[in-house]
C-alpha atoms as a PDB file:
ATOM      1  CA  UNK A   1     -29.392  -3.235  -5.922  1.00  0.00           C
ATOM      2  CA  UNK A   2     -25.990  -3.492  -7.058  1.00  0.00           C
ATOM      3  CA  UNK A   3     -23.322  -1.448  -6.570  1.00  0.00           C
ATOM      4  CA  UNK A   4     -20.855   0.095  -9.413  1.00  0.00           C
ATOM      5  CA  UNK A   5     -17.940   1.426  -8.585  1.00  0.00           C
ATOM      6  CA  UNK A   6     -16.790   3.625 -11.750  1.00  0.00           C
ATOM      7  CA  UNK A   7     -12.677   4.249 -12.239  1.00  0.00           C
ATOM      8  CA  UNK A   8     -13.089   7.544 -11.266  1.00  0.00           C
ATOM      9  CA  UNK A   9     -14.080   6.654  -7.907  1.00  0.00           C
ATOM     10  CA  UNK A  10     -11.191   4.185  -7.887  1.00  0.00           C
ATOM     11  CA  UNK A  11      -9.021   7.546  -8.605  1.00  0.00           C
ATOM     12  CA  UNK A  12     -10.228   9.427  -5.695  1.00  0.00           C
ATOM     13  CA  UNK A  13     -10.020   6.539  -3.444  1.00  0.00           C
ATOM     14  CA  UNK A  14      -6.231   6.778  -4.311  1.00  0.00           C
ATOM     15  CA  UNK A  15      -5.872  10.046  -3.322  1.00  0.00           C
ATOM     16  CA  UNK A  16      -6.854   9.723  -0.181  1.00  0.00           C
ATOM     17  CA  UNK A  17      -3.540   7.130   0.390  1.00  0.00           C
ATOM     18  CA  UNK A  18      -0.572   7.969   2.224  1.00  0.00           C
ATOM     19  CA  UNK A  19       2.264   8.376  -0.670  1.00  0.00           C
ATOM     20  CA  UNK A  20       3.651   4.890   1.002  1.00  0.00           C
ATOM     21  CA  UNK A  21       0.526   3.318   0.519  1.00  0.00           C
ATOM     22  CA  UNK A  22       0.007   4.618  -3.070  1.00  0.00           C
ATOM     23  CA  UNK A  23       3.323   3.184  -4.113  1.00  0.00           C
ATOM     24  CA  UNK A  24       2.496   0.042  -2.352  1.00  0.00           C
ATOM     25  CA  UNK A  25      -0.431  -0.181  -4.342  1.00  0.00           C
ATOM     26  CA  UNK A  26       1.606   0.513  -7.627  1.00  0.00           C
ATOM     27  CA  UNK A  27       4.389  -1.964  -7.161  1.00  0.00           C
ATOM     28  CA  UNK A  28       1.295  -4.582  -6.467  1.00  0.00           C
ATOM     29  CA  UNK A  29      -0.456  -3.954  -9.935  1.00  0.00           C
ATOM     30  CA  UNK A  30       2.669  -3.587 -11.637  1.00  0.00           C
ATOM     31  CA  UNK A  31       3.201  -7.164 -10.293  1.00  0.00           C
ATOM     32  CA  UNK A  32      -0.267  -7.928 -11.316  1.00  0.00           C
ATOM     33  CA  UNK A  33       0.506  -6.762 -14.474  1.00  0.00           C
ATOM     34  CA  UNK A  34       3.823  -8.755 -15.494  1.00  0.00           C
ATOM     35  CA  UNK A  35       1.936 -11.867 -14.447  1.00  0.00           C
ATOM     36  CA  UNK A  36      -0.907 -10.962 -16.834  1.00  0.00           C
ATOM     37  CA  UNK A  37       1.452 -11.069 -19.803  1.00  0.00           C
ATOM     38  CA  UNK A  38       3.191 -13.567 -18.453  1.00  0.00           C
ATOM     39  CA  UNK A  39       0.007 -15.785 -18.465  1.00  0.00           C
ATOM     40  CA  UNK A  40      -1.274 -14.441 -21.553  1.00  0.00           C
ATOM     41  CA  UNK A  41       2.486 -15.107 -22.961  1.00  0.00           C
ATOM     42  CA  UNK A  42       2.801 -18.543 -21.879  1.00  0.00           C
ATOM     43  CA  UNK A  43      -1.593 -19.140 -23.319  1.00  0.00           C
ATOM     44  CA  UNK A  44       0.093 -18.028 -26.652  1.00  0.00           C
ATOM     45  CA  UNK A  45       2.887 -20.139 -26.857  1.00  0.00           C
ATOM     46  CA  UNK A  46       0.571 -23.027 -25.782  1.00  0.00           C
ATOM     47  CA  UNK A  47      -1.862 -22.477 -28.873  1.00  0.00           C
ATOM     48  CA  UNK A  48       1.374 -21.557 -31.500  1.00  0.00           C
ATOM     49  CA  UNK A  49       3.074 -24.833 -30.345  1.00  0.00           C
ATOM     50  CA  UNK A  50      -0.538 -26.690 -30.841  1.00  0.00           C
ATOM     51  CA  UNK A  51      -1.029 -25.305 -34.538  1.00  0.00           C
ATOM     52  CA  UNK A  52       2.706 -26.389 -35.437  1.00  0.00           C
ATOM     53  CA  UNK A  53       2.309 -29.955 -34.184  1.00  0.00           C
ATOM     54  CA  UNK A  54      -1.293 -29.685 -36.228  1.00  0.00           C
ATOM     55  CA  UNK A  55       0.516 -28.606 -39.120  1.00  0.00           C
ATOM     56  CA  UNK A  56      -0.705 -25.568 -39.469  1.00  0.00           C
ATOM     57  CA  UNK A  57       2.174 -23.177 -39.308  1.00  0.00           C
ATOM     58  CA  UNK A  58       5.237 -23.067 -40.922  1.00  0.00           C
ATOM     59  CA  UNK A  59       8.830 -22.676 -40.350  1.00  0.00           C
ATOM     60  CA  UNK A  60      10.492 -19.670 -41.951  1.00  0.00           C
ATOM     61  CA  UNK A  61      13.818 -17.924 -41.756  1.00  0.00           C
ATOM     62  CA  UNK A  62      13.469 -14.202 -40.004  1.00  0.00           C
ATOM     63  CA  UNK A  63      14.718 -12.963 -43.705  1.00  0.00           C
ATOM     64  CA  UNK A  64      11.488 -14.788 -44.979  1.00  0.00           C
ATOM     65  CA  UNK A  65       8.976 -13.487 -42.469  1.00  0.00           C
ATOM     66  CA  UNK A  66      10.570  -9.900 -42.999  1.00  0.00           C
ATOM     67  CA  UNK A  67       9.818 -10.489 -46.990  1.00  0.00           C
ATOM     68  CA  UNK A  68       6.281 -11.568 -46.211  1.00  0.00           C
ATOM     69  CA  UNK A  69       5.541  -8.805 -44.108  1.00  0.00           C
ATOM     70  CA  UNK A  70       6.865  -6.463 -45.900  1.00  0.00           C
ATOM     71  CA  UNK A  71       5.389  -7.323 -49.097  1.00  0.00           C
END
């Protein structure tokens, strides 16, 4: 049998921290967090890079892109 823990158990879990632990535990996802994006940031960059050296993306001025979009 397997266990599920659902978010709102997660929630009252919480509650029962001290408010020093509860801010611990936000400064440690928010941590969590920026290195998410950051990861997910630099995974980006990897595969935009790999499509240019491909050939399949272009160079464009920002005035260009803005045109493109907009239109």
């Amino acid at each position: 049998m397997q266990n599920t823990i659902t978010y709102n158990d997660i929630l009252e879990d919480v509650d029962k921290l001290s408010l020093e632990e509860q801010e611990s535990l936000i400064d440690v996802i928010q941590h969590r967090l920026i290195e998410r994006r950051r990861d997910e940031l630099a995974k980006e960059i990897q595969a935009v890079r790999q499509e240019y050296r491909d050939g399949k993306a272009t160079v464009v001025s920002a005035d260009e892109l803005a045109r493109e979009i907009l239109s």
